[in-house]
PDB file of N, CA and C in Angstrom:
ATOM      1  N   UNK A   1     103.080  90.594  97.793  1.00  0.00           N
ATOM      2  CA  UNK A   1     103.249  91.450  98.944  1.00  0.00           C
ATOM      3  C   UNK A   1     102.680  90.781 100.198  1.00  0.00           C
ATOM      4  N   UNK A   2     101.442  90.039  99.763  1.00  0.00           N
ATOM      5  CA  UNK A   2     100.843  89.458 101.246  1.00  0.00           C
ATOM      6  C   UNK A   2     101.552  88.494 101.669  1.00  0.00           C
ATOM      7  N   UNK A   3     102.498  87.365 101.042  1.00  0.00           N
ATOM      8  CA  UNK A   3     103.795  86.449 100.969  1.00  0.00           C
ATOM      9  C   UNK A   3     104.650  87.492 101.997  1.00  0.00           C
ATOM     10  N   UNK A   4     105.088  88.300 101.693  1.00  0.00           N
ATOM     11  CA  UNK A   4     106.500  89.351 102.321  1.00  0.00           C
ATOM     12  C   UNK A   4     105.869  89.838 103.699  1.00  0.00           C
ATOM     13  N   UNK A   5     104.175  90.321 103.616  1.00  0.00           N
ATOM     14  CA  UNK A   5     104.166  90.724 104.873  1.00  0.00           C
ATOM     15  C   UNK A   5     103.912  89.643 106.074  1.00  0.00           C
ATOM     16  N   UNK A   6     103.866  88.654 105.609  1.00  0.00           N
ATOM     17  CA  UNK A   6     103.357  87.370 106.498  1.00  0.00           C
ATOM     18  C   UNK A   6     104.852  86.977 107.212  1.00  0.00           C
ATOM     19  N   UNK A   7     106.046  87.123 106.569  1.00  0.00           N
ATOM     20  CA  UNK A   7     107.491  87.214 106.825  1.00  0.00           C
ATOM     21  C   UNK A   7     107.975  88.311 107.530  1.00  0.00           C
ATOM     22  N   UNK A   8     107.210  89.042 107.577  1.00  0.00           N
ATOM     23  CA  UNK A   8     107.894  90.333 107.887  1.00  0.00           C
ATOM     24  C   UNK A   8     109.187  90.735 107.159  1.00  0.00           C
ATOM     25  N   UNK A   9     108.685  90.417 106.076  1.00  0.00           N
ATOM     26  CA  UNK A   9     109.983  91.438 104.975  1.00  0.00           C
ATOM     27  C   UNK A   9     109.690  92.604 104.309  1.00  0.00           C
ATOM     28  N   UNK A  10     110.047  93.589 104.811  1.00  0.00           N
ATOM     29  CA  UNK A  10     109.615  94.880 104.328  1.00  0.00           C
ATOM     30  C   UNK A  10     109.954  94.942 102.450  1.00  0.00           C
ATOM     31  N   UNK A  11     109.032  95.289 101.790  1.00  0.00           N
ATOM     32  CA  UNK A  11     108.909  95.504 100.613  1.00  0.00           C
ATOM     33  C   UNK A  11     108.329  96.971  99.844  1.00  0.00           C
ATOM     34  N   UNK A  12     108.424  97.669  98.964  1.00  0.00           N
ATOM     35  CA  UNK A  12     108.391  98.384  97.877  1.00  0.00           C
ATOM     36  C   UNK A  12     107.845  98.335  96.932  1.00  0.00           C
ATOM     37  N   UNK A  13     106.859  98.702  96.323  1.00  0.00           N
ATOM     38  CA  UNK A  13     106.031  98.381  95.160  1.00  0.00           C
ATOM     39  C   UNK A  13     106.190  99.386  94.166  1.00  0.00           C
ATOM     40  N   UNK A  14     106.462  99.624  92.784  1.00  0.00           N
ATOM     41  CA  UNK A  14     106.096 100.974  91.934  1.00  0.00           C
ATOM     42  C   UNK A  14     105.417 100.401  91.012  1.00  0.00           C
ATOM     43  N   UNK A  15     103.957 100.996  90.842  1.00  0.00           N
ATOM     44  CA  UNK A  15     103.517 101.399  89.540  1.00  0.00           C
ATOM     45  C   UNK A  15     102.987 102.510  89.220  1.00  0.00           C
ATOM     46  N   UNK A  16     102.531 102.177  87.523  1.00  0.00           N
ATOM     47  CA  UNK A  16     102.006 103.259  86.909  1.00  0.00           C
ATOM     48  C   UNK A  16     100.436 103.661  86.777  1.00  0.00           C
ATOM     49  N   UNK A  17      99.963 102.289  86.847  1.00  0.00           N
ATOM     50  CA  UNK A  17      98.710 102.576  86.878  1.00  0.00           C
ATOM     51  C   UNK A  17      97.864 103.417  88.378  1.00  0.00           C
ATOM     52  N   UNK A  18      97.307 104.752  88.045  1.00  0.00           N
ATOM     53  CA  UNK A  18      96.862 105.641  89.202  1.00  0.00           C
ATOM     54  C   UNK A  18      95.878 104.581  90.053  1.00  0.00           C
ATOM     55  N   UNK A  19      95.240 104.213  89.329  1.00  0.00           N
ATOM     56  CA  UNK A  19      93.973 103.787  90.285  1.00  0.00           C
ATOM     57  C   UNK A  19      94.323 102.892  91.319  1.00  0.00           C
ATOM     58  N   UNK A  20      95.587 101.797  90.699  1.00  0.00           N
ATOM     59  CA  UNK A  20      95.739 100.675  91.257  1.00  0.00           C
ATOM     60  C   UNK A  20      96.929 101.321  92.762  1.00  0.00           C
ATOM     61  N   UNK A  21      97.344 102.210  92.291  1.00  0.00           N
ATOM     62  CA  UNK A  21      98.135 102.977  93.411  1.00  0.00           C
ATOM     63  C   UNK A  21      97.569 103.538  94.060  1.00  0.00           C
ATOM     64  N   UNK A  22      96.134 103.824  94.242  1.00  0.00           N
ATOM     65  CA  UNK A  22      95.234 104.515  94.992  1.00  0.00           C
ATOM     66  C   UNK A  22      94.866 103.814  95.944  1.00  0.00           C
ATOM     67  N   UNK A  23      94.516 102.556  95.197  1.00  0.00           N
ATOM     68  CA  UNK A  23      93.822 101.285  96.222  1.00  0.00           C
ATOM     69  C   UNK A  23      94.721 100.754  97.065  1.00  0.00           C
ATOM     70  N   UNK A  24      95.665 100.463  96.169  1.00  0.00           N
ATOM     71  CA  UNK A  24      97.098 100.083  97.268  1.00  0.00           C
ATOM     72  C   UNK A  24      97.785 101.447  98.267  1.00  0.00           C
ATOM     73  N   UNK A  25      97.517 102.640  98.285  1.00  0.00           N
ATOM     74  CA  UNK A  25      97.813 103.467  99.382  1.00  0.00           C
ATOM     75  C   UNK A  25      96.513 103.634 100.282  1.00  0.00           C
ATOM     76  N   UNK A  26      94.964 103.389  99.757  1.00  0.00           N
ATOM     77  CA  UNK A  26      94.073 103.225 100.793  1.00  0.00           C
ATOM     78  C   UNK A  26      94.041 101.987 102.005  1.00  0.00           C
ATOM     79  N   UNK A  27      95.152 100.952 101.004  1.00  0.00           N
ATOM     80  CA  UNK A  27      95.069  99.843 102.107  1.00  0.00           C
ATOM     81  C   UNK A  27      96.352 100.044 103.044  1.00  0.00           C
ATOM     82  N   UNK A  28      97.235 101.096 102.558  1.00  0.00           N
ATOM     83  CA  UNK A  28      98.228 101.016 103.417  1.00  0.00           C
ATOM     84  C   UNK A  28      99.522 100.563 103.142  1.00  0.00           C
ATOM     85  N   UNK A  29      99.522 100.045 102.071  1.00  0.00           N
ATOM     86  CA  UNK A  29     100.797  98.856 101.572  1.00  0.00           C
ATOM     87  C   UNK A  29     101.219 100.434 100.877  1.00  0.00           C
ATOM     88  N   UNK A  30     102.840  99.277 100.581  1.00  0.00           N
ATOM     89  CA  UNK A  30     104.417 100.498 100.892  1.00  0.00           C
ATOM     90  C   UNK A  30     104.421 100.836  99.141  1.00  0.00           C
ATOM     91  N   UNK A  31     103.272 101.301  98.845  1.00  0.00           N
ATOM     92  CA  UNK A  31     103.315 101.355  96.655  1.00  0.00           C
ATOM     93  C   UNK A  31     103.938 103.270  96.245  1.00  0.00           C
ATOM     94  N   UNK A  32     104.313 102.990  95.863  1.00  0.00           N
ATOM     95  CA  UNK A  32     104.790 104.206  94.715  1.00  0.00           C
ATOM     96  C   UNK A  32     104.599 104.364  93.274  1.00  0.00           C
ATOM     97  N   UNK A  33     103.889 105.752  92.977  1.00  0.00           N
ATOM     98  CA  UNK A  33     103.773 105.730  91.528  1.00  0.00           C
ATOM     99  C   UNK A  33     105.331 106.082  90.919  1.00  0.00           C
ATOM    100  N   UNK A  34     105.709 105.143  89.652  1.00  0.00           N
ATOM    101  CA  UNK A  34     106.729 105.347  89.549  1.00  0.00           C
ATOM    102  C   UNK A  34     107.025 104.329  88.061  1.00  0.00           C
ATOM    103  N   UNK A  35     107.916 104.535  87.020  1.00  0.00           N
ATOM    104  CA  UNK A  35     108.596 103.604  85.902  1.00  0.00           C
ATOM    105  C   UNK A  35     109.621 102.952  86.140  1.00  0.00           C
ATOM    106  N   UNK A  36     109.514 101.521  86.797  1.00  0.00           N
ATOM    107  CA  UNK A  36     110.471 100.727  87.086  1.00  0.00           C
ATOM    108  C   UNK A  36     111.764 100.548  86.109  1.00  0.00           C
ATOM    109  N   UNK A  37     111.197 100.980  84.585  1.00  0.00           N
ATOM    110  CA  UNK A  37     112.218 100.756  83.265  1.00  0.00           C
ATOM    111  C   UNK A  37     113.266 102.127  83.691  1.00  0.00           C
ATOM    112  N   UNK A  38     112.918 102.840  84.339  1.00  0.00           N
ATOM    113  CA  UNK A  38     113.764 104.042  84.519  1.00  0.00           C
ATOM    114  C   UNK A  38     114.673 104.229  85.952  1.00  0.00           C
ATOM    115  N   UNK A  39     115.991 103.733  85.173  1.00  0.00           N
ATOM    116  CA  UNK A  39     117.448 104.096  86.260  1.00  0.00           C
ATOM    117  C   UNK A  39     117.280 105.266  87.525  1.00  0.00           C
ATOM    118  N   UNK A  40     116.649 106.380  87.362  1.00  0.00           N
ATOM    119  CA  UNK A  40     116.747 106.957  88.557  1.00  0.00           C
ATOM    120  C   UNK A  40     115.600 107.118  89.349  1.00  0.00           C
ATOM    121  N   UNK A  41     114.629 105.579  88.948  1.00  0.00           N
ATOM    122  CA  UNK A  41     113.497 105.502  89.425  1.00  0.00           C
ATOM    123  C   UNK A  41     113.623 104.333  90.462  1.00  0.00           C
ATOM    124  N   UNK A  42     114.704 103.472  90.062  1.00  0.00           N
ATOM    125  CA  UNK A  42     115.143 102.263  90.588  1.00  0.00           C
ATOM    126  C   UNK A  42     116.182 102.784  91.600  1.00  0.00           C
ATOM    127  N   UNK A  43     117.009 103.793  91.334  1.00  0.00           N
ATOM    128  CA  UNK A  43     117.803 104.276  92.568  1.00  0.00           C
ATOM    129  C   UNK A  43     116.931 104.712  93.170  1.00  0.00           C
ATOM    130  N   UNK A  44     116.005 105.703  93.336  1.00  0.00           N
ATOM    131  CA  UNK A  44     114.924 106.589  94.197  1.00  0.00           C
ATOM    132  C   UNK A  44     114.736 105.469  95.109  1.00  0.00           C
ATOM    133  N   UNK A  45     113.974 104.182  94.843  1.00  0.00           N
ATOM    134  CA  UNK A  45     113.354 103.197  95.278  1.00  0.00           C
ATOM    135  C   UNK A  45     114.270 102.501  96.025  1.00  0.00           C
ATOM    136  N   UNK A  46     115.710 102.355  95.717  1.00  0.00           N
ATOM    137  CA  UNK A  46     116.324 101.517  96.774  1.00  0.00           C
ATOM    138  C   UNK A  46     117.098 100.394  96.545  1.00  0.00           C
ATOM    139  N   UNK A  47     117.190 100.532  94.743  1.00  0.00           N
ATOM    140  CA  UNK A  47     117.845  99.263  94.462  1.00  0.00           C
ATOM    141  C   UNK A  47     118.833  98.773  95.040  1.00  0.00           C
ATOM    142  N   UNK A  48     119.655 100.061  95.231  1.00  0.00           N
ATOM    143  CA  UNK A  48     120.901  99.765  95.795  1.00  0.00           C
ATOM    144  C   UNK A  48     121.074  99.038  97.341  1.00  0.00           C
ATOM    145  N   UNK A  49     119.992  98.884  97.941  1.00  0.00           N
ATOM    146  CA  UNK A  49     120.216  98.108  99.412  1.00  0.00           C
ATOM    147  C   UNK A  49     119.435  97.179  99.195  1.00  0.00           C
ATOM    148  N   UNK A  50     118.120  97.037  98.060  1.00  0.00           N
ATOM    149  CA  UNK A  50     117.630  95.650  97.758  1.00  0.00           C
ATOM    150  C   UNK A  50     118.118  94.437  97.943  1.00  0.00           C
ATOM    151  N   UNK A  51     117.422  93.292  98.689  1.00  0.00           N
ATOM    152  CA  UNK A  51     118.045  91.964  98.571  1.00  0.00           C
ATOM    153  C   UNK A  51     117.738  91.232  97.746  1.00  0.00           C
ATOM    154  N   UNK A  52     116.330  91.837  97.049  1.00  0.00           N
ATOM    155  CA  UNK A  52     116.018  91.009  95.717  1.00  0.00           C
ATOM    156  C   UNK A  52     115.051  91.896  95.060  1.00  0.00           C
ATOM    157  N   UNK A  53     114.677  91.399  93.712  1.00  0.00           N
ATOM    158  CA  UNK A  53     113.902  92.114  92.502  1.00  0.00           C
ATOM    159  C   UNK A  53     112.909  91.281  91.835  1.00  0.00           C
ATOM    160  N   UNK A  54     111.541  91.908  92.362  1.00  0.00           N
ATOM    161  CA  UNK A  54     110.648  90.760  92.326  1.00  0.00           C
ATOM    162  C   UNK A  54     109.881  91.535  90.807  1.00  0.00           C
ATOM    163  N   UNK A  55     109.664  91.263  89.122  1.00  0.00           N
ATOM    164  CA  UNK A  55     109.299  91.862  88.806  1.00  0.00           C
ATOM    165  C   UNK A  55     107.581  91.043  88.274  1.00  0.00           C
ATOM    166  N   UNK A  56     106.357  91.683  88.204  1.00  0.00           N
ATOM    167  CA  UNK A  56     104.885  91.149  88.135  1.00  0.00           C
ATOM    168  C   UNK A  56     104.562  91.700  87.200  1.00  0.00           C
ATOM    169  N   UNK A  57     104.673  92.195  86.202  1.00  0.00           N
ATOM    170  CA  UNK A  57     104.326  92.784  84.673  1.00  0.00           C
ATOM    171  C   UNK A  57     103.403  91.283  83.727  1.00  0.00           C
ATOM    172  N   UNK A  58     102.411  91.291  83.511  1.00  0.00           N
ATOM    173  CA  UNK A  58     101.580  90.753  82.336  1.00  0.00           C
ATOM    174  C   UNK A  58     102.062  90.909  81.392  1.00  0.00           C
ATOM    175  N   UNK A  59     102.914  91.969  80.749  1.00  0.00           N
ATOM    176  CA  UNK A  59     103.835  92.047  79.680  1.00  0.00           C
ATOM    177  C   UNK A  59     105.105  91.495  79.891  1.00  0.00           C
ATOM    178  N   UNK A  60     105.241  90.720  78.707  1.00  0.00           N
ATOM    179  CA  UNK A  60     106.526  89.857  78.842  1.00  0.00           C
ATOM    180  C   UNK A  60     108.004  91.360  78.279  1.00  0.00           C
ATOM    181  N   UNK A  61     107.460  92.051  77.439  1.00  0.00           N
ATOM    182  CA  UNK A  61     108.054  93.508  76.894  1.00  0.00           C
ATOM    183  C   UNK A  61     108.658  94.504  78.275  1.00  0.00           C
ATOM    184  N   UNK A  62     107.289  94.708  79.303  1.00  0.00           N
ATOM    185  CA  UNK A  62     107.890  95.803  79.720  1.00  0.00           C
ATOM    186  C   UNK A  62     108.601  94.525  81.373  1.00  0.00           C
ATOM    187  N   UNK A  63     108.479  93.507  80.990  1.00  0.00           N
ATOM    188  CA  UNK A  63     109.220  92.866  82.367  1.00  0.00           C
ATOM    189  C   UNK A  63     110.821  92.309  81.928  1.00  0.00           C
ATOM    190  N   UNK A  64     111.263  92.418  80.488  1.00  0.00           N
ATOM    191  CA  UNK A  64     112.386  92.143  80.156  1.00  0.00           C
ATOM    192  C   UNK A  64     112.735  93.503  80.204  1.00  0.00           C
ATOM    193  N   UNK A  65     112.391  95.069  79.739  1.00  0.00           N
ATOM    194  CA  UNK A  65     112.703  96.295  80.218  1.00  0.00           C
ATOM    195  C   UNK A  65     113.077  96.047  81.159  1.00  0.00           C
ATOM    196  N   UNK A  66     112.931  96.256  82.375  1.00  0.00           N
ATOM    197  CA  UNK A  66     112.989  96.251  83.961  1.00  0.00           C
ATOM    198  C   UNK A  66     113.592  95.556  84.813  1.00  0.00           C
ATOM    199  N   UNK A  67     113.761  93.888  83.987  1.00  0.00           N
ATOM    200  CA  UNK A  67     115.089  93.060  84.357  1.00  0.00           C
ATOM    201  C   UNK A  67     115.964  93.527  83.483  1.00  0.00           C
ATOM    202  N   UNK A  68     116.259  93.828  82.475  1.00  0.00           N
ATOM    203  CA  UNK A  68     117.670  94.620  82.043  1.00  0.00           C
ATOM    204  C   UNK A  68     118.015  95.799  82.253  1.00  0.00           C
ATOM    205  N   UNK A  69     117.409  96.790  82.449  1.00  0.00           N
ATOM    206  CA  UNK A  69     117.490  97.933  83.298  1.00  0.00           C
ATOM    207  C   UNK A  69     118.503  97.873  85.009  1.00  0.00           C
ATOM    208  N   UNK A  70     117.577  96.575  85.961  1.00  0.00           N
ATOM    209  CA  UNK A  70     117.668  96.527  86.914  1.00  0.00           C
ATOM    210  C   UNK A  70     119.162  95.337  87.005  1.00  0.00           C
ATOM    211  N   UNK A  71     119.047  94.522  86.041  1.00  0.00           N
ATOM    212  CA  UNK A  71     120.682  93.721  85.499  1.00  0.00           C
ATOM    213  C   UNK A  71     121.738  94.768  85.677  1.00  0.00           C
ATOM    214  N   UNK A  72     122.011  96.050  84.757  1.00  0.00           N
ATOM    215  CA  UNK A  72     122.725  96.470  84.225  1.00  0.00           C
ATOM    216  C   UNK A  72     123.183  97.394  85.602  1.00  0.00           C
ATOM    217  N   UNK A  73     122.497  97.342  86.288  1.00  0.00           N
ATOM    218  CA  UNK A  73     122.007  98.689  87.860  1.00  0.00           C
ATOM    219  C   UNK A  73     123.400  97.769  88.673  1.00  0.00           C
ATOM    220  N   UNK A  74     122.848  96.100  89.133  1.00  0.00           N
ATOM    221  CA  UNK A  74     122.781  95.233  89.901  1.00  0.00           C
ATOM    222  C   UNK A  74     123.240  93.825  89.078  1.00  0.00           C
ATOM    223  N   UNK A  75     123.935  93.362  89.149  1.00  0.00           N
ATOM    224  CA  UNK A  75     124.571  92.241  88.327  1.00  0.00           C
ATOM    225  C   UNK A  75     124.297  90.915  89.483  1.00  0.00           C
ATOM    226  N   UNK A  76     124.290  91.338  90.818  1.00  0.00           N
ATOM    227  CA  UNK A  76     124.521  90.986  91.831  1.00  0.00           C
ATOM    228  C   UNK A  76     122.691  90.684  92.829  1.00  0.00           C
ATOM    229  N   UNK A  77     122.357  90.992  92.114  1.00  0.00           N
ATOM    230  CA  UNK A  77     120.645  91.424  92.707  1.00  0.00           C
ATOM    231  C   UNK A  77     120.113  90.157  91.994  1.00  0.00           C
ATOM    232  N   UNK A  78     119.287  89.177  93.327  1.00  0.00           N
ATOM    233  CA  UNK A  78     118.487  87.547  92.469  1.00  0.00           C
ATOM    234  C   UNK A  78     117.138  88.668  92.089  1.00  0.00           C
ATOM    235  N   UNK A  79     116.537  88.196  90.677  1.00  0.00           N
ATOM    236  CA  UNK A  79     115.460  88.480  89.918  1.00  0.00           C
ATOM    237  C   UNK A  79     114.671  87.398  90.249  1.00  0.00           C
ATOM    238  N   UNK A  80     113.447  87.301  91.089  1.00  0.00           N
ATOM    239  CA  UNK A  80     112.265  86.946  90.395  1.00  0.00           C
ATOM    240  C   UNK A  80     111.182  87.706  89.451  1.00  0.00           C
ATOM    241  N   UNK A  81     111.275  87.143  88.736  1.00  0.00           N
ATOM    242  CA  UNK A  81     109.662  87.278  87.272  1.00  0.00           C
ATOM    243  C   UNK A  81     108.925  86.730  86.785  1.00  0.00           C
ATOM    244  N   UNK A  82     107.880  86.978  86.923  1.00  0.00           N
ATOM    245  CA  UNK A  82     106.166  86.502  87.043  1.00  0.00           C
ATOM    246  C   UNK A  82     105.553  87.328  85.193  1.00  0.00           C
ATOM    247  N   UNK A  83     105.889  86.536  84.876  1.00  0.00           N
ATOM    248  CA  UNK A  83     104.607  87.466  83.335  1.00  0.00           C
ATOM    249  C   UNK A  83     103.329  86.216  82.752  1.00  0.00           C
ATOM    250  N   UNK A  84     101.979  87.195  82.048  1.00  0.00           N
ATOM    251  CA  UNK A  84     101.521  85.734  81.831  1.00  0.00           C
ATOM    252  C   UNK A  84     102.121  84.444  81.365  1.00  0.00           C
ATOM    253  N   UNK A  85     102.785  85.080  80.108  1.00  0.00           N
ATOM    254  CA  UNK A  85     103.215  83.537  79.527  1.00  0.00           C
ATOM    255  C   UNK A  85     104.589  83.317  79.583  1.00  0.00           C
TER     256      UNK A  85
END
């Protein structure tokens, strides 16, 4: 996100974890609690005018969820994905 805002590219964040969405709405950044694996969570959010799909999951499980989810949405949408290994 600090990459996008240095560009001035407006960006979107969803997660699940509360706390970490707490900290990220005390600082101000654009986060939503929300399940990226879920189709009308990815429309809510904007897939559909997205220019790209950046996914940051430590789980290699729930970041192949979320690129096939967001594949099946968007055939047409570039994926970047970041997992540990």
């Amino acid at each position: 996100a600090r990459f996008l805002d240095k560009e001035n590219i407006p960006w979107l964040a969803l997660d699940l974890d509360p706390e970490r969405r707490s900290k990220s709405s005390i600082a101000g950044e654009n986060s939503f609690y929300g399940d990226a694996t879920n189709p009308l969570i990815l429309t809510a959010a904007g897939l559909a005018k997205a220019r790209m799909l950046v996914i940051t999951f430590p789980n290699e499980h729930t970041s192949l969820e979320v690129l096939n989810c967001a594949r099946a949405m968007r055939l047409d949408l570039p994926i970047f994905v970041r997992t540990i290994d």
